[in-house]
N, C-alpha and C. Protein backbone atom coordinates (compact mmCIF):
# COMPACT_ATOMS: atom_id res chain seq x y z
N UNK A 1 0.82 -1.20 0.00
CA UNK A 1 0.00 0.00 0.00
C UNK A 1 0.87 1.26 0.00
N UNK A 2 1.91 1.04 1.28
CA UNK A 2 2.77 2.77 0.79
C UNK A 2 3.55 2.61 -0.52
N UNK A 3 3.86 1.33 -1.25
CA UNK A 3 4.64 1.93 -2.71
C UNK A 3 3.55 2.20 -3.68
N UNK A 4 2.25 2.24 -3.65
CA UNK A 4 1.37 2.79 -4.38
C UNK A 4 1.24 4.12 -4.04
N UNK A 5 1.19 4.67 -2.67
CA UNK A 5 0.81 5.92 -2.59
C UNK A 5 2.06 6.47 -2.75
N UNK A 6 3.25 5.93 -2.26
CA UNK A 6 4.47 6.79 -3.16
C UNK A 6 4.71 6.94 -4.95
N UNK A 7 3.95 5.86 -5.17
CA UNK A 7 4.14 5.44 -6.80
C UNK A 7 3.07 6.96 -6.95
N UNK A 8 2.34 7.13 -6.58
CA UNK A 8 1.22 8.38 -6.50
C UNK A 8 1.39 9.49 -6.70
N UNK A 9 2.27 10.00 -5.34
CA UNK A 9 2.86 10.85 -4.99
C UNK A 9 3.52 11.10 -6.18
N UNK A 10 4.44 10.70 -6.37
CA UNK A 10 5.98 10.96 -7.71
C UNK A 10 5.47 11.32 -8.63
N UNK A 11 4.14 10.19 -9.27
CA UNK A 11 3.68 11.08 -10.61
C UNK A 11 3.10 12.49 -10.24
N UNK A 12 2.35 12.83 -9.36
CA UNK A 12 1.90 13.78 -9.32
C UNK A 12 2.99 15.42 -9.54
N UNK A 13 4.10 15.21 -8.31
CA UNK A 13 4.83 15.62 -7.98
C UNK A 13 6.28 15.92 -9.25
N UNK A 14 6.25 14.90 -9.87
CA UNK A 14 6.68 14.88 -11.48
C UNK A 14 5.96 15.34 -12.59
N UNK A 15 4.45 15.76 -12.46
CA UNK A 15 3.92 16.46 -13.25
C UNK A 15 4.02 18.16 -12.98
N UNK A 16 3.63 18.33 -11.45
CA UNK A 16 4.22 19.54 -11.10
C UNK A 16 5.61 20.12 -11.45
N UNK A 17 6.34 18.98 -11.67
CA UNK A 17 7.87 19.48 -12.10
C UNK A 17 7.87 20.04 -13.60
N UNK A 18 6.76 19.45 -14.54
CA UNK A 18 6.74 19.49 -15.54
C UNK A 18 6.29 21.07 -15.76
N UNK A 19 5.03 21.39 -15.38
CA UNK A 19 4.48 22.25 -15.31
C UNK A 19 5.45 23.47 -14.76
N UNK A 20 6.42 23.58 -13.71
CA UNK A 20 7.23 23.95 -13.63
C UNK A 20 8.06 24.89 -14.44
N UNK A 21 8.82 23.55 -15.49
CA UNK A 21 9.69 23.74 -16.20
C UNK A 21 8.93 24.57 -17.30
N UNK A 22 7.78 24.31 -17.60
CA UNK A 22 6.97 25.05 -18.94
C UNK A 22 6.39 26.72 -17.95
N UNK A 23 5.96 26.82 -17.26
CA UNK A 23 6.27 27.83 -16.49
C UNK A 23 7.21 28.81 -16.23
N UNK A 24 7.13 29.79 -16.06
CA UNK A 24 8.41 30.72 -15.51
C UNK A 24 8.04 30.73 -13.85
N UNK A 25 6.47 30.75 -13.59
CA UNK A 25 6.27 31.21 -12.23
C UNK A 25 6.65 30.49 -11.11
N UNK A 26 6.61 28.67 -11.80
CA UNK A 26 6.73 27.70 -10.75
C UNK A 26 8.69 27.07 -10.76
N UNK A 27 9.27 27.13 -9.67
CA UNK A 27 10.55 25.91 -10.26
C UNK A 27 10.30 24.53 -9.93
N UNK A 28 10.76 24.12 -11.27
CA UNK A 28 10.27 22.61 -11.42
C UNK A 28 10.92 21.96 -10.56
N UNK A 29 12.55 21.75 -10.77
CA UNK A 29 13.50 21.54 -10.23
C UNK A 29 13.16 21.04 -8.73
N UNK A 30 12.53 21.84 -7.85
CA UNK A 30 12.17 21.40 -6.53
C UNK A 30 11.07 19.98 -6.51
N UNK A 31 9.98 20.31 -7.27
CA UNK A 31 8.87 18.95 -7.56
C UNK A 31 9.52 17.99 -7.95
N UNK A 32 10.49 18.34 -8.77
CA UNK A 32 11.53 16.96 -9.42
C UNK A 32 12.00 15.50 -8.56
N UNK A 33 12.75 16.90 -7.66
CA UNK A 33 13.74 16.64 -6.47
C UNK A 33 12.57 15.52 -5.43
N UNK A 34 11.71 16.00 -5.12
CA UNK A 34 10.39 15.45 -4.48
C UNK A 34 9.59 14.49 -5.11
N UNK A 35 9.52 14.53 -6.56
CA UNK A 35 9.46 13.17 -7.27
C UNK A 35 10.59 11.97 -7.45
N UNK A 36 11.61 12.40 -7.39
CA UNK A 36 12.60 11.50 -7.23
C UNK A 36 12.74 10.43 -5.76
N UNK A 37 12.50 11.28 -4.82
CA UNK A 37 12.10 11.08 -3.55
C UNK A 37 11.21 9.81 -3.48
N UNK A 38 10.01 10.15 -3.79
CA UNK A 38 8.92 9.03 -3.60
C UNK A 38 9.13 8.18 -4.97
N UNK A 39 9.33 8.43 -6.02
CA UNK A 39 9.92 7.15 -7.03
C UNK A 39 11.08 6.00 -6.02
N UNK A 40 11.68 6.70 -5.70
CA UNK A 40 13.16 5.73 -4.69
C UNK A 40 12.35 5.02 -3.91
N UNK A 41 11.35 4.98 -3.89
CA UNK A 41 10.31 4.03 -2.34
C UNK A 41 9.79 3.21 -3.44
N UNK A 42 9.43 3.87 -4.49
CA UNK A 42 8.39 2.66 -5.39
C UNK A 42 9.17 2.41 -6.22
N UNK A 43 9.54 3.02 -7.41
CA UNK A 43 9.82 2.52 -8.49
C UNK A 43 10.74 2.91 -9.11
N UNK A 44 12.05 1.47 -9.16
CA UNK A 44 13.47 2.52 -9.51
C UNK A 44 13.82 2.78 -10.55
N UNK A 45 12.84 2.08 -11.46
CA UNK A 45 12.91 2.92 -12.96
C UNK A 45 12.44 4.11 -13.58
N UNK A 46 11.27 4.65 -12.72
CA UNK A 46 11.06 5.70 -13.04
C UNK A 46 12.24 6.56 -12.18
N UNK A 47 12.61 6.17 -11.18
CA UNK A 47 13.47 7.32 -10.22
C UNK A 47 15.02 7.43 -10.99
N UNK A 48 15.56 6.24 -11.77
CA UNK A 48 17.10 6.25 -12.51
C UNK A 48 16.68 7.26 -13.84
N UNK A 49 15.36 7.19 -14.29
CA UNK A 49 14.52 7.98 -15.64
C UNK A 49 14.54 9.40 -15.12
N UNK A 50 14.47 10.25 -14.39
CA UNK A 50 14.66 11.11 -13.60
C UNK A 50 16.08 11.49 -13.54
N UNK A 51 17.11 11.02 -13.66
CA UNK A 51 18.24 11.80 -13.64
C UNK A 51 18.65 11.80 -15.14
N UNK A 52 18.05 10.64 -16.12
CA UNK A 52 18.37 10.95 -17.47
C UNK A 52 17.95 12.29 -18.22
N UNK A 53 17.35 13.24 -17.32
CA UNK A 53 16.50 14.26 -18.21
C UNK A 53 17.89 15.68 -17.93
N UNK A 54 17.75 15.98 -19.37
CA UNK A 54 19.25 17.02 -19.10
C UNK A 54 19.26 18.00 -18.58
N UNK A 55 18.16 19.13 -18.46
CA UNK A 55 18.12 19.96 -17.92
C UNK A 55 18.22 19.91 -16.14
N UNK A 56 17.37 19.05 -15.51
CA UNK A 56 17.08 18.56 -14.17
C UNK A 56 18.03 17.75 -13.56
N UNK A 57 18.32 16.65 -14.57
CA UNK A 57 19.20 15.49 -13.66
C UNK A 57 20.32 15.22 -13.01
N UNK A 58 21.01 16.30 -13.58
CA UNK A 58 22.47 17.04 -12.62
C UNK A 58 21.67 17.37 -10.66
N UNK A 59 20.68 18.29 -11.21
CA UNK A 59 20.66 18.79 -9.66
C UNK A 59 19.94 18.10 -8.76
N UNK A 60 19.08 16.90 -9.82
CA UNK A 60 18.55 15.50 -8.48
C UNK A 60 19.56 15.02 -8.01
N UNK A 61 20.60 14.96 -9.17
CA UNK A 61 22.01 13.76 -8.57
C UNK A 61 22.63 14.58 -7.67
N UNK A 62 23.06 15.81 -7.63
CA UNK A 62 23.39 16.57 -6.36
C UNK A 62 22.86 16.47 -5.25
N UNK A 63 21.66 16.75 -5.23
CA UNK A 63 20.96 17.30 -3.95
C UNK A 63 20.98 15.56 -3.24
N UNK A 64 20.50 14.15 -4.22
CA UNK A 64 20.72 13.32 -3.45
C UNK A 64 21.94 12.92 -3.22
N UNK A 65 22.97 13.31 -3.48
CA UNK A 65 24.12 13.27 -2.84
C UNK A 65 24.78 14.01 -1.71
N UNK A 66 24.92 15.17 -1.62
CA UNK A 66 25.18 16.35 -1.11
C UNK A 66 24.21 16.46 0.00
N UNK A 67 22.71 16.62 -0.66
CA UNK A 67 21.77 17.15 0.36
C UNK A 67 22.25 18.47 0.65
N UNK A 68 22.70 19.31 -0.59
CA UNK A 68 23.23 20.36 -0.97
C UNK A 68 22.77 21.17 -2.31
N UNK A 69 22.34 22.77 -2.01
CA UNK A 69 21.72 23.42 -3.18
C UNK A 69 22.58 24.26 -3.69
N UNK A 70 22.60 24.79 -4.95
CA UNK A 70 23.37 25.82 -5.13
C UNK A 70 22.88 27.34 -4.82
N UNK A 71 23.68 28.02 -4.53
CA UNK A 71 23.27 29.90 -4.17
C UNK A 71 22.14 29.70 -5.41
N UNK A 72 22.24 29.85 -6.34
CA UNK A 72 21.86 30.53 -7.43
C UNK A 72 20.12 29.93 -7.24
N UNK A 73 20.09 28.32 -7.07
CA UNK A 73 19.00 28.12 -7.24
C UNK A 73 18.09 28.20 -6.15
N UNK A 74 18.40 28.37 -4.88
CA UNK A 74 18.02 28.78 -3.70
C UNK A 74 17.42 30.26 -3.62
N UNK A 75 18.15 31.06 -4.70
CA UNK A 75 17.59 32.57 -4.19
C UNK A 75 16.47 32.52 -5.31
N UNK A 76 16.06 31.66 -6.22
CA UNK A 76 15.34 31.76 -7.35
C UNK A 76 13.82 31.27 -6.77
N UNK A 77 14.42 30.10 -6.10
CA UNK A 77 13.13 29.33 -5.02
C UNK A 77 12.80 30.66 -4.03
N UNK A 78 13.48 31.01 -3.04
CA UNK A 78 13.25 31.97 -2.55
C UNK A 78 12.51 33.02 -3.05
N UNK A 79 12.88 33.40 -3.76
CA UNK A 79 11.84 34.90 -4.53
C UNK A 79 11.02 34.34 -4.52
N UNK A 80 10.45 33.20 -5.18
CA UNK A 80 9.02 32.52 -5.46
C UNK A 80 8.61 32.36 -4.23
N UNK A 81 8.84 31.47 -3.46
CA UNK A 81 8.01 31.89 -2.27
C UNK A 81 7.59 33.10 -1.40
N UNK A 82 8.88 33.62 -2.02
CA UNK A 82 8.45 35.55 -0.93
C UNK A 82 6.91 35.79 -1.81
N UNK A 83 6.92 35.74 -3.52
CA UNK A 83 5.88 36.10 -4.18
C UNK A 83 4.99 35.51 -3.71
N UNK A 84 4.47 34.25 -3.68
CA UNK A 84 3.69 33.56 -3.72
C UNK A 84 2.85 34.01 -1.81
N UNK A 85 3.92 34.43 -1.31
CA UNK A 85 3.27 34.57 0.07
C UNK A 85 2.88 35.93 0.14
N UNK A 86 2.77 36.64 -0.79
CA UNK A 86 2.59 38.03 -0.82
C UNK A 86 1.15 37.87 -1.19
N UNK A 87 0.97 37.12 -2.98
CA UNK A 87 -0.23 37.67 -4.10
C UNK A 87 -1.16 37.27 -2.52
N UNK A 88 -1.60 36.18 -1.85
CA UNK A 88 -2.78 36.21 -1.57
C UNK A 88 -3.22 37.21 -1.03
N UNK A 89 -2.71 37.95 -0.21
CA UNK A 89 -2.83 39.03 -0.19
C UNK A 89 -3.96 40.70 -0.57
N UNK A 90 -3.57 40.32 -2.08
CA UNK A 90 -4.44 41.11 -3.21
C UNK A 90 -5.49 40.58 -3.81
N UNK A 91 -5.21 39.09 -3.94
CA UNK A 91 -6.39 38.23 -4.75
C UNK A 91 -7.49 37.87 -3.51
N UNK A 92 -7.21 37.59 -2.47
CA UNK A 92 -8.39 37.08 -1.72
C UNK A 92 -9.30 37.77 -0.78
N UNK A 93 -10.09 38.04 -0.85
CA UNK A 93 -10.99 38.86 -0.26
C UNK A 93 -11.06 38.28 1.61
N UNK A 94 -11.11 37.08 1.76
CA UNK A 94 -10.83 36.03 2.76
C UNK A 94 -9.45 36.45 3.19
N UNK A 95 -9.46 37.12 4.37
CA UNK A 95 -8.12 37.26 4.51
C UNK A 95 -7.41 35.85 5.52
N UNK A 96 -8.38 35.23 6.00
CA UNK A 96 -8.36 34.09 6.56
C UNK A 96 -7.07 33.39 6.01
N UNK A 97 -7.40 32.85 4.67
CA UNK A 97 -7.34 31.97 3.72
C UNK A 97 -5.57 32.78 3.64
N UNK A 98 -5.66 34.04 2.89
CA UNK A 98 -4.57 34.95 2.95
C UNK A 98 -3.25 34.60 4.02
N UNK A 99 -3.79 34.58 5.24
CA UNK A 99 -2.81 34.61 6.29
C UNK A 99 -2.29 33.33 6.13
N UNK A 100 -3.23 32.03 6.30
CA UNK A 100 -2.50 30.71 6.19
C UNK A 100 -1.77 30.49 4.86
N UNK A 101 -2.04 30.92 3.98
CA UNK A 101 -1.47 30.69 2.67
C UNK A 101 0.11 31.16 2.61
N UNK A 102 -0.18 32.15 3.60
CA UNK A 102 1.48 33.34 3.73
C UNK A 102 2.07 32.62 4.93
N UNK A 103 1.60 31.92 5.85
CA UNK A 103 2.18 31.31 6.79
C UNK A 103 2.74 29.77 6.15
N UNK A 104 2.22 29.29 5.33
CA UNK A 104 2.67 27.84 4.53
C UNK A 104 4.46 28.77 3.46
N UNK A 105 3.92 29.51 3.04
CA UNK A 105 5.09 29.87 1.95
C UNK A 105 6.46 30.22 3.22
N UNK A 106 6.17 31.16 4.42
CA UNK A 106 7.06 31.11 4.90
C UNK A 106 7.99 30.37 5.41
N UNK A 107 6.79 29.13 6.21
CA UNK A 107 7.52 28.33 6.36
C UNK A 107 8.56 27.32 5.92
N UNK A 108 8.13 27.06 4.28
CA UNK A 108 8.79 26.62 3.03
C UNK A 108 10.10 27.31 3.08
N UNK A 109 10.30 29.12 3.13
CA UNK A 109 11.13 29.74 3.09
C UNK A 109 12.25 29.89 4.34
N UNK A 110 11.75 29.26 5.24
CA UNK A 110 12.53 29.21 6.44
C UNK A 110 13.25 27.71 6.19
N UNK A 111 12.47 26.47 5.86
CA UNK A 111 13.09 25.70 5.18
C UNK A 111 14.25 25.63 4.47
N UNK A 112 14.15 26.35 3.23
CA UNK A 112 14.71 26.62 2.11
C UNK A 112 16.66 27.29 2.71
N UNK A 113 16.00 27.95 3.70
CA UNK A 113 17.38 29.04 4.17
C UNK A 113 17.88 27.66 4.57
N UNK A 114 17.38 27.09 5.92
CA UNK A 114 17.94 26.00 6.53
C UNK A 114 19.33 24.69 5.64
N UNK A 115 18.71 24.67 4.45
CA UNK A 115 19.39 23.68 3.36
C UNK A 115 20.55 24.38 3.07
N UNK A 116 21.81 23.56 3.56
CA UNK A 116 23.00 24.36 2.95
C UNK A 116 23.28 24.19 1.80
N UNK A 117 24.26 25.30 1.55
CA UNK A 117 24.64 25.70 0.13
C UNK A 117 25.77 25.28 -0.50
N UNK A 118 26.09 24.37 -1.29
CA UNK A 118 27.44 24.33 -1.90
C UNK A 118 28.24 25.37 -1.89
N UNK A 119 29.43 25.18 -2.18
CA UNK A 119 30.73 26.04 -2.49
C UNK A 119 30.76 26.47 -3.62
């Protein structure tokens, strides 16, 4: 039962990566990283298929090695979450909704600092 819901997880989480990459707003790169993750529990052909992709598969093979990000792509994630914890803000009339939405991104962003940085 959990290598199905990880088998789950990954596609999902690998489509988000996709969407991502066709995106400017979202980085894929992170969903990737998190699809790779739950593929390694289920299925190791989709998870070895995951580092064959050229743009991405350098920085899965890092981060699962290292458990290390680079400056560059850290401050890129970063901005996005500062944004993302801002718009609700303007869009939601619910400021309810607003506050938790900005309290999830921060926390992501307090995360994010936490992960050290390569050299």
């Amino acid at each position: 039962m959990k290598r199905i819901v990880f088998f789950i997880l990954g596609i999902i989480f690998a489509l988000l990566g996709v969407i991502g990459v066709i995106l400017p707003v979202m980085p894929g790169v992170i969903f990737f990283v998190a699809a790779a993750y739950f593929f390694s529990h289920s299925s190791k052909t989709l998870h070895m298929a995951l580092f064959k992709i050229p743009v991405i598969g350098p920085s899965i093979s890092e981060w699962e090695s290292t458990r290390k990000m680079s400056p560059k792509l850290k401050l890129a994630i970063g901005s996005l979450f500062l944004t993302m914890a801002i718009y609700p803000w303007f869009l939601y009339e619910n400021k309810a909704s607003a506050i938790i939405m900005t309290n999830i991104f921060i926390i992501s962003l307090l995360y994010l600092i936490s992960i050290e940085s390569k050299d």
